[in-house]
PDB file of N, CA and C in Angstrom:
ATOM      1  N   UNK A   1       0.842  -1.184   0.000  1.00  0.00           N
ATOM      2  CA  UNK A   1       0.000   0.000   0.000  1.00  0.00           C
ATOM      3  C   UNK A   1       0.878   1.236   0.000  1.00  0.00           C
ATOM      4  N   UNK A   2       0.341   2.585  -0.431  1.00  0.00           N
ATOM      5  CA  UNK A   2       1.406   3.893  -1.139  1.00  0.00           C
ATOM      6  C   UNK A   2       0.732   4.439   0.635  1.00  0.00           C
ATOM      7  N   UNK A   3       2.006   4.983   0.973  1.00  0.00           N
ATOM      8  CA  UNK A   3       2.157   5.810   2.450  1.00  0.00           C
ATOM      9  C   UNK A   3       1.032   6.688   2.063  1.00  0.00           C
ATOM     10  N   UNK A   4       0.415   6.976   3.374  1.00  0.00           N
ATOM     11  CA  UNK A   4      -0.594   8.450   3.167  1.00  0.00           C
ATOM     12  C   UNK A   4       0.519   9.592   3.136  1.00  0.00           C
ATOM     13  N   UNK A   5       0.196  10.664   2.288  1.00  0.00           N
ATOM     14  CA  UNK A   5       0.875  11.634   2.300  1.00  0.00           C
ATOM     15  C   UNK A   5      -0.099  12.737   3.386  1.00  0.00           C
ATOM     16  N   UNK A   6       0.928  12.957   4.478  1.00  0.00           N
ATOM     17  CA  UNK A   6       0.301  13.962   5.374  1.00  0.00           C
ATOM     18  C   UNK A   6       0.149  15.742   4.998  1.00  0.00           C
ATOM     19  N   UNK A   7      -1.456  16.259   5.425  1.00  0.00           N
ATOM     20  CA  UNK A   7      -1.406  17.679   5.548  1.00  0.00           C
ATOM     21  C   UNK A   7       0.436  18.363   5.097  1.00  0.00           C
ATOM     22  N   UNK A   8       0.148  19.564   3.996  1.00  0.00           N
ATOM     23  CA  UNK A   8       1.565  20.178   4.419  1.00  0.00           C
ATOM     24  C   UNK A   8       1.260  21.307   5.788  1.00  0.00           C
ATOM     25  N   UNK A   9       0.017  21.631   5.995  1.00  0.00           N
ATOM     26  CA  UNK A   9       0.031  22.306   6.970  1.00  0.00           C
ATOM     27  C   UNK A   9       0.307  22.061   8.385  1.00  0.00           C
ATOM     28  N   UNK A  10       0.716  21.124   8.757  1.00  0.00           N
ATOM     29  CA  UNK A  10       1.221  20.109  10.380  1.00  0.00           C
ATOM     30  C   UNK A  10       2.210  20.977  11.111  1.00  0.00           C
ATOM     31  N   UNK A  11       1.848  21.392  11.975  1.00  0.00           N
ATOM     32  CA  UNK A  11       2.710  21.819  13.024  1.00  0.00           C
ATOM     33  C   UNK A  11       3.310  20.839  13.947  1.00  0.00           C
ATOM     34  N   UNK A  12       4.597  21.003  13.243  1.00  0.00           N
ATOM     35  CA  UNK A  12       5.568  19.777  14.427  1.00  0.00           C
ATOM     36  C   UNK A  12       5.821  20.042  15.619  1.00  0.00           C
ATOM     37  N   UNK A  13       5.514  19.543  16.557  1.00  0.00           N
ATOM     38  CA  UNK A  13       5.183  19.213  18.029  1.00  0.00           C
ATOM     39  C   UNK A  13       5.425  18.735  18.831  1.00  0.00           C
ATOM     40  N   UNK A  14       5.329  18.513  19.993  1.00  0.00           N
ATOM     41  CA  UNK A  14       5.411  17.434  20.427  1.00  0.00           C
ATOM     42  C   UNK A  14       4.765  16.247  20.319  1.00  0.00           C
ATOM     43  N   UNK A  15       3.798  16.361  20.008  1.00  0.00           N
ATOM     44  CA  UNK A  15       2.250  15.701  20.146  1.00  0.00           C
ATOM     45  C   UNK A  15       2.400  14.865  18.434  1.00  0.00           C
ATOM     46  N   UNK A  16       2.237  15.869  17.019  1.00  0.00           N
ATOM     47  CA  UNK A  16       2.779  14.937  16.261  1.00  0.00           C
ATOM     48  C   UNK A  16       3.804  13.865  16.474  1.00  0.00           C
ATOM     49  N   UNK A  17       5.316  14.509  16.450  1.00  0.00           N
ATOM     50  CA  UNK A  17       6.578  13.889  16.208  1.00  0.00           C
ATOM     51  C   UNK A  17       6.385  12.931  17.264  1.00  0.00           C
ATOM     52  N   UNK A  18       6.228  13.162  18.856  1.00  0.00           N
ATOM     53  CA  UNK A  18       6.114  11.967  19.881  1.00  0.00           C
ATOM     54  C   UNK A  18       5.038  10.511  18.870  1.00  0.00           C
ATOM     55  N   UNK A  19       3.765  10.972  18.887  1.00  0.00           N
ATOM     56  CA  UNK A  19       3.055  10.335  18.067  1.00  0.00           C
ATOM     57  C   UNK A  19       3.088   9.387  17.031  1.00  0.00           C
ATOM     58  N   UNK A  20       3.791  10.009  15.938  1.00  0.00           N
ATOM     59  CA  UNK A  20       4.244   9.242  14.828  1.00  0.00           C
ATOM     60  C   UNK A  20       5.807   8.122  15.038  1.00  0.00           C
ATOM     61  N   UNK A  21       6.650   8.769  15.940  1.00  0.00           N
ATOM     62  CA  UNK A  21       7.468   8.027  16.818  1.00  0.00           C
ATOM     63  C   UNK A  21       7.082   6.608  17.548  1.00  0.00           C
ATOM     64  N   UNK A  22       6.586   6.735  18.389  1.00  0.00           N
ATOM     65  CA  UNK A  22       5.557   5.780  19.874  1.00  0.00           C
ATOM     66  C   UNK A  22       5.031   4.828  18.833  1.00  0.00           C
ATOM     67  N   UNK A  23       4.013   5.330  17.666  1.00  0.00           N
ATOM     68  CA  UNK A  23       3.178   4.353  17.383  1.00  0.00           C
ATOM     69  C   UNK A  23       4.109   3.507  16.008  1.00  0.00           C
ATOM     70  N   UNK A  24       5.205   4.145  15.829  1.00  0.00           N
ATOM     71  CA  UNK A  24       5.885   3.723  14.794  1.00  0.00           C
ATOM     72  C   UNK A  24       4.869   3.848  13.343  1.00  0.00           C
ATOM     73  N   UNK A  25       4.458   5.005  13.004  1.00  0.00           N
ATOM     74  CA  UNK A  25       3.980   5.739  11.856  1.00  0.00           C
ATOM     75  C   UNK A  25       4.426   5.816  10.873  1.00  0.00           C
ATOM     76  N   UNK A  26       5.826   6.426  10.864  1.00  0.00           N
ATOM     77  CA  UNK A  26       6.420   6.607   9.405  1.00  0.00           C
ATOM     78  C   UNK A  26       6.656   5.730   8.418  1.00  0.00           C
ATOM     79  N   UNK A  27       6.818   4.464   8.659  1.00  0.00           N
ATOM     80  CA  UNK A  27       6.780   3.914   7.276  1.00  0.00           C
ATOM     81  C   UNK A  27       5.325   3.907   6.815  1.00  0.00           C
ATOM     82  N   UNK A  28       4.326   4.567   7.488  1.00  0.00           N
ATOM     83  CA  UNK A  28       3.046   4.676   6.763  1.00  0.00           C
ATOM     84  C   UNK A  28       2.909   5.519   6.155  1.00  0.00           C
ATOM     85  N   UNK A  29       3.467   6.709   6.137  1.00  0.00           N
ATOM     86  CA  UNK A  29       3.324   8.392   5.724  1.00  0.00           C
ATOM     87  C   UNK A  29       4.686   9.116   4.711  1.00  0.00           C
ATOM     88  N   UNK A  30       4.189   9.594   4.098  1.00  0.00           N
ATOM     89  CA  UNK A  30       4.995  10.422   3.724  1.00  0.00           C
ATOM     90  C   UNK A  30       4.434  11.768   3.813  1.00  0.00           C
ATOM     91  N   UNK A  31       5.854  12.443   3.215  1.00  0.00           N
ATOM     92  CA  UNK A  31       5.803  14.322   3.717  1.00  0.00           C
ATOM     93  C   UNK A  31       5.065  14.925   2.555  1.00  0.00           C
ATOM     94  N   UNK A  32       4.570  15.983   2.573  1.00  0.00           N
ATOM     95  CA  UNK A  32       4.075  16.482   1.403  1.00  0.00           C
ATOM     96  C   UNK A  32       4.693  17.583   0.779  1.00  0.00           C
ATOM     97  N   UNK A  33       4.990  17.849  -0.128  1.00  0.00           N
ATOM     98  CA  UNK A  33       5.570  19.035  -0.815  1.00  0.00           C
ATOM     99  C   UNK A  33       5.601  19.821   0.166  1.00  0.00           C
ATOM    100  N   UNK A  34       6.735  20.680   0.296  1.00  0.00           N
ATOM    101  CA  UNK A  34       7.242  21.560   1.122  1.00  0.00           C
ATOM    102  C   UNK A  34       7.144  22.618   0.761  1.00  0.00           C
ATOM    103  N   UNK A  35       6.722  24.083   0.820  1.00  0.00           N
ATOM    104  CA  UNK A  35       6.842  24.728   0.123  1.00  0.00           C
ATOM    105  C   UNK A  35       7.713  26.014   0.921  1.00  0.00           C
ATOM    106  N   UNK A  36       7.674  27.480   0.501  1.00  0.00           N
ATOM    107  CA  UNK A  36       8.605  28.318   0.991  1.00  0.00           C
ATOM    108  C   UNK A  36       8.726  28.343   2.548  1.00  0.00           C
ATOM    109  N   UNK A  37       8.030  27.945   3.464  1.00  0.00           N
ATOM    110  CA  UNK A  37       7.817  28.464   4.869  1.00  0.00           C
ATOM    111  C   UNK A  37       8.631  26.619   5.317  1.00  0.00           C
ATOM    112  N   UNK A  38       8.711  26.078   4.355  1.00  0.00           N
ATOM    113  CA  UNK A  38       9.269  24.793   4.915  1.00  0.00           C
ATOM    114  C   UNK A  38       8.670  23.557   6.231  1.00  0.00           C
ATOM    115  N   UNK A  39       9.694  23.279   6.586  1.00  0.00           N
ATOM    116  CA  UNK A  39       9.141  22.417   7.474  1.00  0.00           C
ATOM    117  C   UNK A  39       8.933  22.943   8.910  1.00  0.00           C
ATOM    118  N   UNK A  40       7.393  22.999   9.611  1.00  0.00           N
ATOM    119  CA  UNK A  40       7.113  23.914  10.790  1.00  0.00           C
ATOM    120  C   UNK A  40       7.542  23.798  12.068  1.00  0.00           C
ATOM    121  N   UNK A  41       8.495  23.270  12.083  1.00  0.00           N
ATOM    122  CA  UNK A  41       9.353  22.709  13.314  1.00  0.00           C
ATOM    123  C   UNK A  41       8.841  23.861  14.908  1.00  0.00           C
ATOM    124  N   UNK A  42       8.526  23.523  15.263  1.00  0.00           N
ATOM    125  CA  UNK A  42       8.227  24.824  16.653  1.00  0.00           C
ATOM    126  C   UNK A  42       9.471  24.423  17.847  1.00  0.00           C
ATOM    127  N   UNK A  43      10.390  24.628  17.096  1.00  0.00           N
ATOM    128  CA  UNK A  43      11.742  24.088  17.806  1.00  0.00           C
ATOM    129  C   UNK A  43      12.020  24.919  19.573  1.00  0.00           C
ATOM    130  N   UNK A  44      11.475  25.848  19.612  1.00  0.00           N
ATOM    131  CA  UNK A  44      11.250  26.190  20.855  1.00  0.00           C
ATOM    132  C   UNK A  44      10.648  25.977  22.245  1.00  0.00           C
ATOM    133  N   UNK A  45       9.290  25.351  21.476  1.00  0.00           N
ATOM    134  CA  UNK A  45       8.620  24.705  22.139  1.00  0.00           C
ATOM    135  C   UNK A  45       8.495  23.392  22.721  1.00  0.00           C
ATOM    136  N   UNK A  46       9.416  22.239  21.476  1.00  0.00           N
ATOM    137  CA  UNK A  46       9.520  20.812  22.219  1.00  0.00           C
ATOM    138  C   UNK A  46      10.199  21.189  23.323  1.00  0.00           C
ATOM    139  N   UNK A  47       9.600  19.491  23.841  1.00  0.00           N
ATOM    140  CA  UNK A  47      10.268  18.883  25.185  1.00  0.00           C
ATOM    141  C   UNK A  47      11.168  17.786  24.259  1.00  0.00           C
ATOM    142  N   UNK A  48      11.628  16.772  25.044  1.00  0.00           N
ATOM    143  CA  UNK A  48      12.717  15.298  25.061  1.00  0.00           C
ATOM    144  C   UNK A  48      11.758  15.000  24.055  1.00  0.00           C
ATOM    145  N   UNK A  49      10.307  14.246  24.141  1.00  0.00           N
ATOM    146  CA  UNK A  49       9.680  13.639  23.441  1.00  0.00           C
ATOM    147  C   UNK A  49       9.178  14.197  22.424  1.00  0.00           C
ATOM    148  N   UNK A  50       8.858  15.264  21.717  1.00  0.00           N
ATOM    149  CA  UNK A  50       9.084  15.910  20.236  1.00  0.00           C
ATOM    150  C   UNK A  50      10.649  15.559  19.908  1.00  0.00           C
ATOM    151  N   UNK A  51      11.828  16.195  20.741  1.00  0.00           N
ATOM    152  CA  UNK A  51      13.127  16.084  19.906  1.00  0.00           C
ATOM    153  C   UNK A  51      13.389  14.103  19.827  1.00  0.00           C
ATOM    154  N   UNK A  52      13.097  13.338  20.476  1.00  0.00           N
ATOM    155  CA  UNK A  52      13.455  12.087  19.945  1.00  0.00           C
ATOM    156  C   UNK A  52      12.229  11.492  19.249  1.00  0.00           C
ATOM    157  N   UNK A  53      11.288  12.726  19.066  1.00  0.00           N
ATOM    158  CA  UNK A  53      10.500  11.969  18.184  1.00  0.00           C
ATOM    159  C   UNK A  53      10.830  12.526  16.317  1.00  0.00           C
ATOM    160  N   UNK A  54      11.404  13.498  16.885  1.00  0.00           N
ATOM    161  CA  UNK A  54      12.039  14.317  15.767  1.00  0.00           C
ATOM    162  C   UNK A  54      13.873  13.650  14.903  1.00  0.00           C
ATOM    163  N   UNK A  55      13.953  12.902  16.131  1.00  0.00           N
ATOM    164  CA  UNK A  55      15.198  12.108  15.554  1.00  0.00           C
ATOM    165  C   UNK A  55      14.491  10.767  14.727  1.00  0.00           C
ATOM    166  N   UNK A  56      13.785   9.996  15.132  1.00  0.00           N
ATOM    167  CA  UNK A  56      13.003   8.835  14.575  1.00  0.00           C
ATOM    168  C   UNK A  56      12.406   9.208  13.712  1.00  0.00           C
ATOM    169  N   UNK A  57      12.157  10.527  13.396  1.00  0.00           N
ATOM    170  CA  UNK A  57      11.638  10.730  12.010  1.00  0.00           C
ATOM    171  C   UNK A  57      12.893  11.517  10.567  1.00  0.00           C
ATOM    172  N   UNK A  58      13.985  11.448  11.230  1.00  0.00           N
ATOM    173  CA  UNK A  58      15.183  11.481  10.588  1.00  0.00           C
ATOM    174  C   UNK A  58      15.814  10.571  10.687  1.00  0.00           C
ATOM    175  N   UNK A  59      16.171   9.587  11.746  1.00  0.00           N
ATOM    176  CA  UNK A  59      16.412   8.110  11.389  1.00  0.00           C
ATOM    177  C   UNK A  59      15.404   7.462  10.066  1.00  0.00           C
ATOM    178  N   UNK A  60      14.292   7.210  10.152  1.00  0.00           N
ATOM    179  CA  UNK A  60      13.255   6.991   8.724  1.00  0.00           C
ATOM    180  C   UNK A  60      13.645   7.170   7.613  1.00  0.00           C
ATOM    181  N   UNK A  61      13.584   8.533   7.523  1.00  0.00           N
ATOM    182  CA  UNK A  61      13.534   9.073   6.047  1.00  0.00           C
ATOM    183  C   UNK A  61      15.466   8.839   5.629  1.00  0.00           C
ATOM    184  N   UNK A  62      16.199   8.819   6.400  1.00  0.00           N
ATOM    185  CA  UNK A  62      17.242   8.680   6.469  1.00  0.00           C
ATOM    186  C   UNK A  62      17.812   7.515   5.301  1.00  0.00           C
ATOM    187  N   UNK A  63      17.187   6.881   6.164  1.00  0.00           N
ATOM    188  CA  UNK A  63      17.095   4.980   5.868  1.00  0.00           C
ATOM    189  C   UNK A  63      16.433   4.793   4.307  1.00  0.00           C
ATOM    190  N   UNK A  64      15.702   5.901   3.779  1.00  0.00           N
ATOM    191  CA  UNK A  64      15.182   5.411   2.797  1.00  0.00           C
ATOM    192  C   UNK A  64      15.476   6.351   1.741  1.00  0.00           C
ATOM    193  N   UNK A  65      16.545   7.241   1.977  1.00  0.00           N
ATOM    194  CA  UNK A  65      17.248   8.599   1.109  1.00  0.00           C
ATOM    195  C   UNK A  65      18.804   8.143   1.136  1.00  0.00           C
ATOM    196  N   UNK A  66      19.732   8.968   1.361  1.00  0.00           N
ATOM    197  CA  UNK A  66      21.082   9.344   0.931  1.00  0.00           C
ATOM    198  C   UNK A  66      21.559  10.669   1.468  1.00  0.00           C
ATOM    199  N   UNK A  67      22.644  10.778   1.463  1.00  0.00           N
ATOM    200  CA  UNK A  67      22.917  11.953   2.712  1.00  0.00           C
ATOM    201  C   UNK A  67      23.944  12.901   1.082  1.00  0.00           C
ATOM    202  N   UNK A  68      23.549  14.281   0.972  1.00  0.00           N
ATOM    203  CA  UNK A  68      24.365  14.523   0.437  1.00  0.00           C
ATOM    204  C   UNK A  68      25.636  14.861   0.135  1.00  0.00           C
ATOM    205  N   UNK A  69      26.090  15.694  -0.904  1.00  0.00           N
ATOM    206  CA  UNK A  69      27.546  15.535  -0.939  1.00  0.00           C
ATOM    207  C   UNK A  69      27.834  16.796   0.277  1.00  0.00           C
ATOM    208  N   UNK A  70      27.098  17.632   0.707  1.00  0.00           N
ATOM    209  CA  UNK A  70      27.862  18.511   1.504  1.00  0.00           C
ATOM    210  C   UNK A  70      27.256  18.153   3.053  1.00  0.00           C
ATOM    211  N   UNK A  71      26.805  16.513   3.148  1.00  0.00           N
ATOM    212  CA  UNK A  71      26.408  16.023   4.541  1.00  0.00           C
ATOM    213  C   UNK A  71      25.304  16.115   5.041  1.00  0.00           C
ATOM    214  N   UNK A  72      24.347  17.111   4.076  1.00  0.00           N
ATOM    215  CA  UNK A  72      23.147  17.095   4.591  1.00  0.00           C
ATOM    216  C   UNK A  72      21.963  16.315   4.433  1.00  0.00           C
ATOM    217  N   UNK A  73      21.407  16.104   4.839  1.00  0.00           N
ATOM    218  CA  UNK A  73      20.217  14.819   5.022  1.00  0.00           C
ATOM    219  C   UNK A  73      19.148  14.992   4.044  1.00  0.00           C
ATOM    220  N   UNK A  74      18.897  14.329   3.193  1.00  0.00           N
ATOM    221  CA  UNK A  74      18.418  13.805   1.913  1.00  0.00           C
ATOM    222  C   UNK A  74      17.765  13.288   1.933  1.00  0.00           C
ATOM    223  N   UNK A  75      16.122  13.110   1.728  1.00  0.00           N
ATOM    224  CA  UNK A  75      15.840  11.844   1.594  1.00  0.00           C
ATOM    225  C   UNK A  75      14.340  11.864   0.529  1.00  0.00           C
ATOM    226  N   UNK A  76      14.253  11.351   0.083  1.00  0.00           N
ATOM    227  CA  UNK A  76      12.897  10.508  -1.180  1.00  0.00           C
ATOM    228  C   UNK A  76      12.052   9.690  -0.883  1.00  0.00           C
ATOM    229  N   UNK A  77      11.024   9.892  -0.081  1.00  0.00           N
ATOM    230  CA  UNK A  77      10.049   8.734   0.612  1.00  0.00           C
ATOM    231  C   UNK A  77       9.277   8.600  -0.265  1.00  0.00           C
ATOM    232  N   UNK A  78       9.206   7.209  -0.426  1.00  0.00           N
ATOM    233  CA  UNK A  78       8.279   6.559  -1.699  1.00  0.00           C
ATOM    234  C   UNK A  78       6.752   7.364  -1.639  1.00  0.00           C
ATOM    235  N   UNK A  79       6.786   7.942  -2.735  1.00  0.00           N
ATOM    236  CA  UNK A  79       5.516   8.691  -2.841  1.00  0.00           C
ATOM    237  C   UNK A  79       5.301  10.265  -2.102  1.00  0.00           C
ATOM    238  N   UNK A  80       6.591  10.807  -1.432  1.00  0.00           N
ATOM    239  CA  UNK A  80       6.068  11.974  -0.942  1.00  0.00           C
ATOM    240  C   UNK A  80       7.348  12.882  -1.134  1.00  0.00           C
ATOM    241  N   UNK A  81       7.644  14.163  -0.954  1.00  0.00           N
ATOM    242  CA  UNK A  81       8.451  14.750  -1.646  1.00  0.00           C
ATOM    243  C   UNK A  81      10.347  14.647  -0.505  1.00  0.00           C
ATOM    244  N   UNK A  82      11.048  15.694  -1.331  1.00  0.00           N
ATOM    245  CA  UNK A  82      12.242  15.455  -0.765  1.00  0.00           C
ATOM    246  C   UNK A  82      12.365  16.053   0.061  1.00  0.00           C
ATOM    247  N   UNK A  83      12.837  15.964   1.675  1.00  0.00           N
ATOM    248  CA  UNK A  83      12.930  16.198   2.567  1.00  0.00           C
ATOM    249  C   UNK A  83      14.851  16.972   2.906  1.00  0.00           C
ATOM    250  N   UNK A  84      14.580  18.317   3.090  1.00  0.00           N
ATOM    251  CA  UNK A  84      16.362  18.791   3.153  1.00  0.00           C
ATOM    252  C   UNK A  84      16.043  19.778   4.330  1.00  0.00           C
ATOM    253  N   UNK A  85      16.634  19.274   5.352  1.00  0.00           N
ATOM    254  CA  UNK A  85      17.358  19.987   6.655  1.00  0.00           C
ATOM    255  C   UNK A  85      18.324  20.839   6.695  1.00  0.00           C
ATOM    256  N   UNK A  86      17.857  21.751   7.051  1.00  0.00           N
ATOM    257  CA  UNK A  86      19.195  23.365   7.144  1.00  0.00           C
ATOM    258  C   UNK A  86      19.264  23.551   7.964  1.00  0.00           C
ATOM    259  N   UNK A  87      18.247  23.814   8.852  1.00  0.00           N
ATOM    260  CA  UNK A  87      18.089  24.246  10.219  1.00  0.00           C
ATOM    261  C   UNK A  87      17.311  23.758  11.153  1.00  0.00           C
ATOM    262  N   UNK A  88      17.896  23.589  12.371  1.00  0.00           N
ATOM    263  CA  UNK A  88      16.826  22.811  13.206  1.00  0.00           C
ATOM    264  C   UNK A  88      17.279  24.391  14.415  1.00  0.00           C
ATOM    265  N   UNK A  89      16.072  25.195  14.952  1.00  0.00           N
ATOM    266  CA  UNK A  89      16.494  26.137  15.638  1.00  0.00           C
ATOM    267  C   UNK A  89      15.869  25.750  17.175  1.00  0.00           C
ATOM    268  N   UNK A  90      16.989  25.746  17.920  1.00  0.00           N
ATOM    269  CA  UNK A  90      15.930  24.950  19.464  1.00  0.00           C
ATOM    270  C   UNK A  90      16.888  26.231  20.333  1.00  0.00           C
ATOM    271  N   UNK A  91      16.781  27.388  20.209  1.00  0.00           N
ATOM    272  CA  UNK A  91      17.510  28.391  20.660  1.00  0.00           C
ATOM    273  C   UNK A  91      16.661  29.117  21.967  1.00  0.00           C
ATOM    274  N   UNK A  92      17.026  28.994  23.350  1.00  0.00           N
ATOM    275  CA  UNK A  92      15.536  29.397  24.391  1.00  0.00           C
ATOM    276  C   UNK A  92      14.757  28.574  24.871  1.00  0.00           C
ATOM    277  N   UNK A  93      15.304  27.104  24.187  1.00  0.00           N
ATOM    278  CA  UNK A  93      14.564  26.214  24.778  1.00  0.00           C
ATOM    279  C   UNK A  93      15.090  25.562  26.030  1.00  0.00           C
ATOM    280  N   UNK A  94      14.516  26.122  26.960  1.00  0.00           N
ATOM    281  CA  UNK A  94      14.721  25.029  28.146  1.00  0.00           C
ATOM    282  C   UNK A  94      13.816  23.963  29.007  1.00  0.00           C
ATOM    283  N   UNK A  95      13.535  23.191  27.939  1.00  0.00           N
ATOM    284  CA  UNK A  95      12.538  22.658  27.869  1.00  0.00           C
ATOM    285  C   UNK A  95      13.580  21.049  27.843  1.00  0.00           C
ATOM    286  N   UNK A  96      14.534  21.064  26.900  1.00  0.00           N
ATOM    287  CA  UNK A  96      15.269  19.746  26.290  1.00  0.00           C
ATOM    288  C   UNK A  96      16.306  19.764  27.264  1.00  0.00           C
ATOM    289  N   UNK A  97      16.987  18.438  27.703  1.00  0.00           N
ATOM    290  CA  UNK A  97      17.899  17.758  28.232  1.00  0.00           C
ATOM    291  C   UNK A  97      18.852  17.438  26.899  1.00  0.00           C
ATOM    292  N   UNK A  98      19.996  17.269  27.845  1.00  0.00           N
ATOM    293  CA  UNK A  98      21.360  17.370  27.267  1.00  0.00           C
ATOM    294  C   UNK A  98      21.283  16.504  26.647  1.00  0.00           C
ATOM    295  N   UNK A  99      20.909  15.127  27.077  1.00  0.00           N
ATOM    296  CA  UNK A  99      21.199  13.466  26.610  1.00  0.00           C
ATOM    297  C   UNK A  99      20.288  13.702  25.084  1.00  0.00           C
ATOM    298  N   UNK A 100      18.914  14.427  25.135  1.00  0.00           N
ATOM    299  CA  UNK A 100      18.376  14.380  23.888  1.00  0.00           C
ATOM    300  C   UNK A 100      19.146  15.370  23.262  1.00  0.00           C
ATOM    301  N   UNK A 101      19.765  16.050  23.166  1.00  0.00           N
ATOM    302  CA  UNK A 101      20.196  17.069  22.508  1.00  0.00           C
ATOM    303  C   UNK A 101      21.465  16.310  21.801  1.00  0.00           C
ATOM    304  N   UNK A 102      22.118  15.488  22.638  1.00  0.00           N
ATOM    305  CA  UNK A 102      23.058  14.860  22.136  1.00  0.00           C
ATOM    306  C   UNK A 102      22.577  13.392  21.051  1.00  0.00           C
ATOM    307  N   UNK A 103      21.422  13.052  21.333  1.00  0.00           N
ATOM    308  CA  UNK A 103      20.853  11.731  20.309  1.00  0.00           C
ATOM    309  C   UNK A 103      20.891  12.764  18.851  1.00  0.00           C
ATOM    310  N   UNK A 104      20.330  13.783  19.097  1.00  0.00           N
ATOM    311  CA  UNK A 104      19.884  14.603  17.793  1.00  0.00           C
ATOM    312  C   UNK A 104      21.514  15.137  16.878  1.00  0.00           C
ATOM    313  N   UNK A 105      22.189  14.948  17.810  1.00  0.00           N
ATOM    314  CA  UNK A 105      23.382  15.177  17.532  1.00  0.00           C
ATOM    315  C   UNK A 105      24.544  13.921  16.790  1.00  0.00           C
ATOM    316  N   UNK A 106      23.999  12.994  17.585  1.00  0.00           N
ATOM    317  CA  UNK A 106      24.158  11.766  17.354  1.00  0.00           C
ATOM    318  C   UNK A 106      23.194  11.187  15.571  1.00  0.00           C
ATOM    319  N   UNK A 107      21.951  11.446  15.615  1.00  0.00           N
ATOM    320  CA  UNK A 107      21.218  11.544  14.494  1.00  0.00           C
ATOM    321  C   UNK A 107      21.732  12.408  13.178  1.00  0.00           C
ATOM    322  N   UNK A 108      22.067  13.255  13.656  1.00  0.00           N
ATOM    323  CA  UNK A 108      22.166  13.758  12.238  1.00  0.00           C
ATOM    324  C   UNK A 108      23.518  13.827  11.770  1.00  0.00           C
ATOM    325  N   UNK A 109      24.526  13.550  12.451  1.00  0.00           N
ATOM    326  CA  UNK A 109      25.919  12.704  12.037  1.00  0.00           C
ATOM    327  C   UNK A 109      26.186  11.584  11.645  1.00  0.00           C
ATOM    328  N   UNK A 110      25.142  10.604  11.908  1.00  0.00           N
ATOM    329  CA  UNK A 110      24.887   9.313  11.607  1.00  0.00           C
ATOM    330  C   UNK A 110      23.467   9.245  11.143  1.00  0.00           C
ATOM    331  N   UNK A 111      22.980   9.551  10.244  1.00  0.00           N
ATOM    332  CA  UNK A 111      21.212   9.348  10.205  1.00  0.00           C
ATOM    333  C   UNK A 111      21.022   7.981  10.084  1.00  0.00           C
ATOM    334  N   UNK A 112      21.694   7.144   9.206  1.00  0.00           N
ATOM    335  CA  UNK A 112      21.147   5.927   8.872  1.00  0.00           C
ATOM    336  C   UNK A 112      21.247   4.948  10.145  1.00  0.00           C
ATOM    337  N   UNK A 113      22.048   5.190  11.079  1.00  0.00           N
ATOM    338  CA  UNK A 113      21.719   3.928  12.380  1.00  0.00           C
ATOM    339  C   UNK A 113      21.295   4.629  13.747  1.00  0.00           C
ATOM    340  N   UNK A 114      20.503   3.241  14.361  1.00  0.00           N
ATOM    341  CA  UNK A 114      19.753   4.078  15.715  1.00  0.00           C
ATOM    342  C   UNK A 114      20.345   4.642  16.255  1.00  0.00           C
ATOM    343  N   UNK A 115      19.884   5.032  17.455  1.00  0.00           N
ATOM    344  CA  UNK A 115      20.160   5.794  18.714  1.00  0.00           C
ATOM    345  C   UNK A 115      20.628   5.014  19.454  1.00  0.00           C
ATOM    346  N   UNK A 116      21.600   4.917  19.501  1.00  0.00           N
ATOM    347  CA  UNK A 116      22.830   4.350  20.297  1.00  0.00           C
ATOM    348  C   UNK A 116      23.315   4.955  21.922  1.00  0.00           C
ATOM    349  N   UNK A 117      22.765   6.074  21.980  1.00  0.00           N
ATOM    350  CA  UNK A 117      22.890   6.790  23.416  1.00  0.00           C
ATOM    351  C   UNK A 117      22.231   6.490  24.396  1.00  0.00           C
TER     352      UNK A 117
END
């Protein structure tokens, strides 16, 4: 069966990213065309469980893309568009712990294998 392609309007959350994480979602879904305002990350606002739900959804797409030539995370989910990370801004947030800060760190230096931390 072809992944549902989700709303582009989704505000990433805690509540999504934990969500689609927990229930193990993503190989059901793909992203939908992205357009200028990009991906709605409310990077201020997660807690632990948005940011490692936010790594499991870059572990995913990871796994099923290619990292490019200047390291950045790539990816082509069957049926939904290409997914490219520039910025993840979690600036004011004191909301996140170190240990997640470091998986995400851990994630996007390594996208293609788990969380090892």
């Amino acid at each position: 069966a072809a992944p549902l392609t989700l709303p582009a309007d989704i505000e990433w959350n805690d509540f999504p990213l934990g969500a689609m994480a927990r229930l193990n979602l993503w190989p059901f879904a793909a992203l939908p065309s992205i357009g200028g305002d990009g991906f709605k990350l409310q990077g201020q606002h997660l807690t632990d469980v948005g940011l490692r739900g936010l790594c499991v959804m870059l572990r995913h797409f990871a796994g099923q893309g290619q990292q490019t030539a200047s390291g950045g995370l790539r990816s082509t989910p069957a049926g939904g568009s290409l997914l490219q990370l520039s910025r993840i801004d979690l600036s004011g947030n004191g909301q996140i712990t170190d240990d997640t800060v470091a998986d995400l760190c851990h994630t996007l230096q390594h996208p293609s294998t788990g969380a090892s931390l």
